[in-house]
N, C-alpha and C. Protein backbone atom coordinates (compact mmCIF):
# COMPACT_ATOMS: atom_id res chain seq x y z
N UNK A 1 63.47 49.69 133.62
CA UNK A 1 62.79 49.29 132.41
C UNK A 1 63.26 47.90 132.00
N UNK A 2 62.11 47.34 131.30
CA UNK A 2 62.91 45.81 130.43
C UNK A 2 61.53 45.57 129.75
N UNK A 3 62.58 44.69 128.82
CA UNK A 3 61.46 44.36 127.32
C UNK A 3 59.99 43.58 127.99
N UNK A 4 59.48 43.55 127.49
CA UNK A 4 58.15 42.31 128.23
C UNK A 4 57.81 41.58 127.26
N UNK A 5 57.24 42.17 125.73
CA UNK A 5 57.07 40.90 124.41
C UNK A 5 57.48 41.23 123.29
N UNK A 6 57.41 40.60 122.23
CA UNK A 6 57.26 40.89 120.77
C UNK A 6 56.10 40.08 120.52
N UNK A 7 55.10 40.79 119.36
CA UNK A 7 54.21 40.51 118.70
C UNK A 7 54.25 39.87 117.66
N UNK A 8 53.88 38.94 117.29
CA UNK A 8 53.66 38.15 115.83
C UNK A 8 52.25 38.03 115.68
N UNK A 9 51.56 38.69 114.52
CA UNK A 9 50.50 38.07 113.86
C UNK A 9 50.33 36.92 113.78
N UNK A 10 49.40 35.95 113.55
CA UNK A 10 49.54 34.43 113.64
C UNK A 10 48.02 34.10 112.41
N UNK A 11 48.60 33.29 111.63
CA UNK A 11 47.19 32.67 110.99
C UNK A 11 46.40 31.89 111.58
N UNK A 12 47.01 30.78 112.23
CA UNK A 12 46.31 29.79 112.85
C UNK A 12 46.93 29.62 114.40
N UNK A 13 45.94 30.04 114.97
CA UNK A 13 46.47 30.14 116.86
C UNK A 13 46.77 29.25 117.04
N UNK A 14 46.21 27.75 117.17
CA UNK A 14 46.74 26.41 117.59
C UNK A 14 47.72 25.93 117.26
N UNK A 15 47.85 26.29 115.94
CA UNK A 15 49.16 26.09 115.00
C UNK A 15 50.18 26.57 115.52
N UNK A 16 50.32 27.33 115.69
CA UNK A 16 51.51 28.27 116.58
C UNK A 16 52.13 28.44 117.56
N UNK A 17 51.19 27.93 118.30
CA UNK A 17 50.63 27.06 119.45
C UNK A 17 51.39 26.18 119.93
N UNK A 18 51.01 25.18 118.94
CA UNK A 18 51.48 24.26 119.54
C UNK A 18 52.72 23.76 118.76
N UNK A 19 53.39 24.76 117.99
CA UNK A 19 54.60 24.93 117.21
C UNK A 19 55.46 25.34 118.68
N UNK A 20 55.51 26.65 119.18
CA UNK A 20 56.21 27.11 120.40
C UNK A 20 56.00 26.13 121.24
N UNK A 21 55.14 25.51 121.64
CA UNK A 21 55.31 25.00 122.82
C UNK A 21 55.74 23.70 122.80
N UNK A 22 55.32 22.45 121.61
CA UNK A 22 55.62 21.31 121.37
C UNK A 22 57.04 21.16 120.32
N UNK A 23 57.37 21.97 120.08
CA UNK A 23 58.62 22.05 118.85
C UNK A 23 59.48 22.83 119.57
N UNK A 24 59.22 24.28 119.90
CA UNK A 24 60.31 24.95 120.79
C UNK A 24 60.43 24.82 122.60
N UNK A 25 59.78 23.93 122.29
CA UNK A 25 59.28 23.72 124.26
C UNK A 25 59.31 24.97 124.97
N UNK A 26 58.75 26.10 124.58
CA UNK A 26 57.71 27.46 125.06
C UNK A 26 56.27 26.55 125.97
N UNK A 27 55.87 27.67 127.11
CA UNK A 27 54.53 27.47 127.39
C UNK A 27 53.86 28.62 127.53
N UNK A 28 52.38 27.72 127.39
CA UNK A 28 51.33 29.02 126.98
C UNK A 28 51.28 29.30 128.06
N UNK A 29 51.16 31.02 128.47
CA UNK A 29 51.12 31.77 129.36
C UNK A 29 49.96 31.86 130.14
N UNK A 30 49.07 32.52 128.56
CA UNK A 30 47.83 32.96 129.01
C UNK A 30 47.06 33.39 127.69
N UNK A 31 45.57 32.88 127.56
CA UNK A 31 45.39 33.28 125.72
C UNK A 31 44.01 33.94 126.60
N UNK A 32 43.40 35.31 125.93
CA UNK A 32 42.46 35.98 126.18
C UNK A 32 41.34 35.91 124.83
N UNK A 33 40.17 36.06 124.79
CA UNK A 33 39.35 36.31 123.47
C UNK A 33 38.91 37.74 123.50
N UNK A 34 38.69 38.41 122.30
CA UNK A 34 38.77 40.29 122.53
C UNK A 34 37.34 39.73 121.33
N UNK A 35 36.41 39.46 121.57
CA UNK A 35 35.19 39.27 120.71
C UNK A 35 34.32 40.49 119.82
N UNK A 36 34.50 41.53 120.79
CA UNK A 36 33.99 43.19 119.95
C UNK A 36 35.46 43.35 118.81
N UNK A 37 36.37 43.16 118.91
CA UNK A 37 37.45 42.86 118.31
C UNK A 37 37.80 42.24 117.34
N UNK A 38 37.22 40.96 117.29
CA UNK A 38 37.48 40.02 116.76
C UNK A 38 39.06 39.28 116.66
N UNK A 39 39.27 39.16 118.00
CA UNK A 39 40.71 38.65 117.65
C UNK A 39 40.94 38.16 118.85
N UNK A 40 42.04 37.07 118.97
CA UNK A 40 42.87 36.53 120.49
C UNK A 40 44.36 36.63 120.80
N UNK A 41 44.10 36.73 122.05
CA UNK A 41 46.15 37.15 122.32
C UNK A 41 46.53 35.68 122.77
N UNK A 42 47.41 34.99 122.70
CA UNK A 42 47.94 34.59 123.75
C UNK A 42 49.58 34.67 123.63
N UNK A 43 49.97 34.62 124.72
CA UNK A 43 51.13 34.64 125.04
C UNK A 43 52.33 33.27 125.43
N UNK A 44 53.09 33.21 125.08
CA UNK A 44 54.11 32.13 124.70
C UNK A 44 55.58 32.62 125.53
N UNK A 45 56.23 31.78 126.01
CA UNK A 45 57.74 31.68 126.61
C UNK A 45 58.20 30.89 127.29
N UNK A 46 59.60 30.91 128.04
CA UNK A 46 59.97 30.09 128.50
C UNK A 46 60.54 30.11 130.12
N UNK A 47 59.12 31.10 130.95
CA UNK A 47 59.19 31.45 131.48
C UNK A 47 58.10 33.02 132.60
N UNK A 48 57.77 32.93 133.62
CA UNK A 48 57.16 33.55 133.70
C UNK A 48 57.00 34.98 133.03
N UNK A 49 55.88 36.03 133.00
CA UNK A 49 56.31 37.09 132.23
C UNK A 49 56.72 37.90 133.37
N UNK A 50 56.45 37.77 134.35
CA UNK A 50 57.39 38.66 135.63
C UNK A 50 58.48 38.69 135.89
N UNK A 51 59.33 37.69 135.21
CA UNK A 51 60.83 38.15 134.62
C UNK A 51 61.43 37.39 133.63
N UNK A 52 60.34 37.40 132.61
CA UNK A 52 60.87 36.75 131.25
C UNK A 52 60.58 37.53 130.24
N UNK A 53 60.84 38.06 129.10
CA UNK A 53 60.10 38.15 127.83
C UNK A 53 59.93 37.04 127.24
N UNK A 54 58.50 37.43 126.59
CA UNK A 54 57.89 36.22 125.88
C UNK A 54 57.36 36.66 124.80
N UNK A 55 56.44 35.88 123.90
CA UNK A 55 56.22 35.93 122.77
C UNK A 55 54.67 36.35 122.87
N UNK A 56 54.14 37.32 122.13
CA UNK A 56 52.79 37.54 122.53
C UNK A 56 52.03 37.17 120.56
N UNK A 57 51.44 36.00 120.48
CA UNK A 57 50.54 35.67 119.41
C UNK A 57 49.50 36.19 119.06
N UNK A 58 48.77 37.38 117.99
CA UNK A 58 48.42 37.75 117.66
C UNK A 58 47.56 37.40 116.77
N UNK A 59 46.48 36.47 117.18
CA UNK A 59 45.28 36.42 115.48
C UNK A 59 44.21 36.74 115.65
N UNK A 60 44.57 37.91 114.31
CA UNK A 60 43.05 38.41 113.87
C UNK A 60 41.93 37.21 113.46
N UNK A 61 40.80 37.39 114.04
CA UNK A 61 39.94 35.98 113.46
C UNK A 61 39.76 36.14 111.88
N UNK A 62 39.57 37.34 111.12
CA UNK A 62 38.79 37.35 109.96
C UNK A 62 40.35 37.48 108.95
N UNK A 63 41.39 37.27 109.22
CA UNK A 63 42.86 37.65 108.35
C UNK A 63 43.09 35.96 108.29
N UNK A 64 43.41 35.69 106.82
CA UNK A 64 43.75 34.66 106.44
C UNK A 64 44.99 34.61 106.04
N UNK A 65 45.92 35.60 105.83
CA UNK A 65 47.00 35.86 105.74
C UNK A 65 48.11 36.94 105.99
N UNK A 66 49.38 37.12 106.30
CA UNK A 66 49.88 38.32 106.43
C UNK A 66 51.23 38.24 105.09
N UNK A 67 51.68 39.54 105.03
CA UNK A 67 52.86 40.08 104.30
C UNK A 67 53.88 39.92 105.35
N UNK A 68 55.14 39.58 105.45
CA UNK A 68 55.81 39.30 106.40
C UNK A 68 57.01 40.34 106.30
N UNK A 69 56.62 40.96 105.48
CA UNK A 69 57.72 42.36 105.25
C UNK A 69 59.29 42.22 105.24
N UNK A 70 59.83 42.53 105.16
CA UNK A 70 61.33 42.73 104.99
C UNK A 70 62.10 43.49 105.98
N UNK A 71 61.32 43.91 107.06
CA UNK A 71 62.26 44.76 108.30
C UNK A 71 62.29 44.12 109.62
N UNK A 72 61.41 43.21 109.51
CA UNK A 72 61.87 42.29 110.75
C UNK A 72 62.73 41.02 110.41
N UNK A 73 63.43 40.81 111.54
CA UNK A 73 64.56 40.06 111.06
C UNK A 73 64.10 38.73 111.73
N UNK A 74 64.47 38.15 112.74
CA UNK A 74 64.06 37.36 113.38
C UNK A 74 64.11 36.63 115.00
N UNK A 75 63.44 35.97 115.92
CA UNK A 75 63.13 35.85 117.42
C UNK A 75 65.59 34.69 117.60
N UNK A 76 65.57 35.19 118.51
CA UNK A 76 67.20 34.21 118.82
C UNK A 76 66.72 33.34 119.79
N UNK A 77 66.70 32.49 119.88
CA UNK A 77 66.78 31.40 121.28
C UNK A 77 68.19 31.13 121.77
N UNK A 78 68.54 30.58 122.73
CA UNK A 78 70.18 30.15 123.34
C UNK A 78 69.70 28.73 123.14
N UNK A 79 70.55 28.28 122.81
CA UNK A 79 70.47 26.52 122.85
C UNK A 79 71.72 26.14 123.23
N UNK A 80 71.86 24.84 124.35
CA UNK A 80 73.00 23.96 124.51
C UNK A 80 73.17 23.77 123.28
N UNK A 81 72.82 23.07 122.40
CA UNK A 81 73.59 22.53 121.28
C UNK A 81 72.80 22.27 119.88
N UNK A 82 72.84 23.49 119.30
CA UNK A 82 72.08 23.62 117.90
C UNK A 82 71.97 22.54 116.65
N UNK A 83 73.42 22.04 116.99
CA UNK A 83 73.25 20.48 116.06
C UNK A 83 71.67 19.89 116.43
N UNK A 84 71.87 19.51 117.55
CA UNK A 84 70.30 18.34 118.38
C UNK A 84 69.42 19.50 118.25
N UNK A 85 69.20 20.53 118.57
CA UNK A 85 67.96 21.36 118.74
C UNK A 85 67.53 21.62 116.78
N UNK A 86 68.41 21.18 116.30
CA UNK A 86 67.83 21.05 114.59
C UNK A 86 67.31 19.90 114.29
N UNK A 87 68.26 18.63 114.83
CA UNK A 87 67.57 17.55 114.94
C UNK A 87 65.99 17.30 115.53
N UNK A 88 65.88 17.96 116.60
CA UNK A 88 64.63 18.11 116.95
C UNK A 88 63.72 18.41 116.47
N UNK A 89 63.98 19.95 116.08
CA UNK A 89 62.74 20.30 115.13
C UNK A 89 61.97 19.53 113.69
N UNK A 90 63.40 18.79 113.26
CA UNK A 90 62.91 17.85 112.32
C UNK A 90 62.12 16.81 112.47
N UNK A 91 62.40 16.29 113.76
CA UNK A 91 61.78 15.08 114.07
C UNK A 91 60.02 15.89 114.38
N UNK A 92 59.96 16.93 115.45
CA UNK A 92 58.90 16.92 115.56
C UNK A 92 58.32 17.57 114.50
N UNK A 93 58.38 17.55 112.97
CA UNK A 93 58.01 17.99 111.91
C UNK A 93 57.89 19.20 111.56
N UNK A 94 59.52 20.31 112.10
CA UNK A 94 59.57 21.82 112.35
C UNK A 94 60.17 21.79 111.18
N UNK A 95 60.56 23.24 110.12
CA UNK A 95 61.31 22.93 109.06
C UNK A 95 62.72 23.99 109.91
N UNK A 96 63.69 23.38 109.23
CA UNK A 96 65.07 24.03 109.02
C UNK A 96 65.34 24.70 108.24
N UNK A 97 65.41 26.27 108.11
CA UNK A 97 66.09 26.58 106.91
C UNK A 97 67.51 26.95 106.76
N UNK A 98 68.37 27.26 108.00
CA UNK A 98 69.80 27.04 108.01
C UNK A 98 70.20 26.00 108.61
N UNK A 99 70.51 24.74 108.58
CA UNK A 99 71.17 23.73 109.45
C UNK A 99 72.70 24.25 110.18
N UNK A 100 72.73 23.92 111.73
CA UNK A 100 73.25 24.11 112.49
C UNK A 100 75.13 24.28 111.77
N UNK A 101 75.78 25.64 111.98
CA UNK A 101 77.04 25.76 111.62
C UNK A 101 77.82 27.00 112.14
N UNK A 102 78.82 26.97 112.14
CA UNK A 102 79.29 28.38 112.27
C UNK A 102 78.65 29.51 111.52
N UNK A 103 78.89 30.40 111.81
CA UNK A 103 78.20 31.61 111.19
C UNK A 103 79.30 32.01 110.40
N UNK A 104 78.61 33.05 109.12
CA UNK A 104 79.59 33.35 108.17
C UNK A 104 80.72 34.51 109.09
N UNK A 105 82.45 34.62 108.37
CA UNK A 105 82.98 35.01 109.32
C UNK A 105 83.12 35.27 110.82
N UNK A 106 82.27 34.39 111.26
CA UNK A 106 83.14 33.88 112.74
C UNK A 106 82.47 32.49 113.13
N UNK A 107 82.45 32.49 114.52
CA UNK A 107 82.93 31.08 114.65
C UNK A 107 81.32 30.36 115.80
N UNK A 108 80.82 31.61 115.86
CA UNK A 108 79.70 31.09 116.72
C UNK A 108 78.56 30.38 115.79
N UNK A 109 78.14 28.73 116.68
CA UNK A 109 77.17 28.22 115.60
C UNK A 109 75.89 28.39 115.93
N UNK A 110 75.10 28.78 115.08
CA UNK A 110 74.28 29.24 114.64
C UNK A 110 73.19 28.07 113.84
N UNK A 111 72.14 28.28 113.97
CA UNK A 111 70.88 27.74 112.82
C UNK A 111 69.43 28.43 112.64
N UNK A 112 68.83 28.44 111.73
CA UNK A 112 67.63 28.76 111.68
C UNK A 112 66.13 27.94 111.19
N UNK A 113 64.86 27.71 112.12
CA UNK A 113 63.95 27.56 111.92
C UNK A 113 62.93 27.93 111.30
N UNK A 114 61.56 27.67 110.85
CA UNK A 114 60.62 28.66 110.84
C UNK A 114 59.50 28.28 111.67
N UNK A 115 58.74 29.04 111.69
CA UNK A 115 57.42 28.99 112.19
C UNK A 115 55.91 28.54 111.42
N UNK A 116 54.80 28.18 111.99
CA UNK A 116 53.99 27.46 110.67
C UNK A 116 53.82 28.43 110.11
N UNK A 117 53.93 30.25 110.17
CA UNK A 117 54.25 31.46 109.11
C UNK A 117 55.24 31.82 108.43
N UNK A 118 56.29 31.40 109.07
CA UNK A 118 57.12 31.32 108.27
C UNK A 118 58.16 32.61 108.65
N UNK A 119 57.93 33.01 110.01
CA UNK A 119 58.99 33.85 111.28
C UNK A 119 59.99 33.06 111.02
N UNK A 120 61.11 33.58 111.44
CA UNK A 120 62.58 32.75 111.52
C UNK A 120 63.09 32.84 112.67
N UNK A 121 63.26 32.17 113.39
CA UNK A 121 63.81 31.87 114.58
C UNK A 121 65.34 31.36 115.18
N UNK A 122 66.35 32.05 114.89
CA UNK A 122 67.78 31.51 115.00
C UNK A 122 67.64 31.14 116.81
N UNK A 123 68.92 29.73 116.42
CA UNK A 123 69.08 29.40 116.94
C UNK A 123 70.78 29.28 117.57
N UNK A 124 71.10 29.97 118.71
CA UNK A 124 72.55 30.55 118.95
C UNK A 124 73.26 29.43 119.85
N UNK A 125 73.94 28.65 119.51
CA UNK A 125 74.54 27.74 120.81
C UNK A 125 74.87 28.27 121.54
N UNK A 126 74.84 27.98 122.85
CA UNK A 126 75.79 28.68 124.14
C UNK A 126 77.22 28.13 124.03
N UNK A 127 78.08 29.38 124.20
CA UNK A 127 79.11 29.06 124.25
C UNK A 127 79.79 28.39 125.57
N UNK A 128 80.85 27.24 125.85
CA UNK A 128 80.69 26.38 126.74
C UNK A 128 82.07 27.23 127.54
């Protein structure tokens, strides 16, 4: 057995889009249209899905918004070095909402992003 995705609802597909792939340097996998449905998948990672998990994007066409609930927590990435990978996101106009630091009681640094929904995305340095 092994994981294959997590799902996120998405307001705006392109948006998201091109948030993962141009901000988190993710690539698009594969996006399908479900038209009796009304809705499109595509899929996001950093890496094939035949031995990667990836991110599977979820928008309903006719939902203009979601509740983002309180029980999901949020996606971890590994980063060489969370200082620059915050820097980054800023530059390419990503927001920060924890800037790169140790984590409370211990010592691994840590940061967090969001998404154009407003998912949170920590970011874990590799330890060297």
């Amino acid at each position: 057995m092994r994981m294959l995705h997590t799902m996120l609802r998405v307001v705006d597909l392109d948006k998201s889009i091109a948030f993962y792939t141009n901000v988190l340097g993710m690539k698009e996998l594969r996006r399908k249209d479900y038209p009796d449905g009304k809705f499109t998948l595509a899929f996001v990672g950093y890496g094939d899905e035949s031995d990667h998990t990836v991110l599977e994007l979820t928008h309903n066409w006719d939902t203009h918004t979601y509740d983002l609930g309180n029980a999901f927590g949020h996606i971890a990435i590994e980063v060489a070095d969370a200082y620059k990978a915050c820097e980054e996101v800023k530059k390419l106009g990503g927001k920060v909402s924890r800037e790169a630091g140790p984590m409370k009681h211990g010592t691994t640094v840590i940061a967090f992003v969001e998404d154009p929904d407003g998912y949170k995305i920590e970011f874990i340095q590799k330890k060297q």
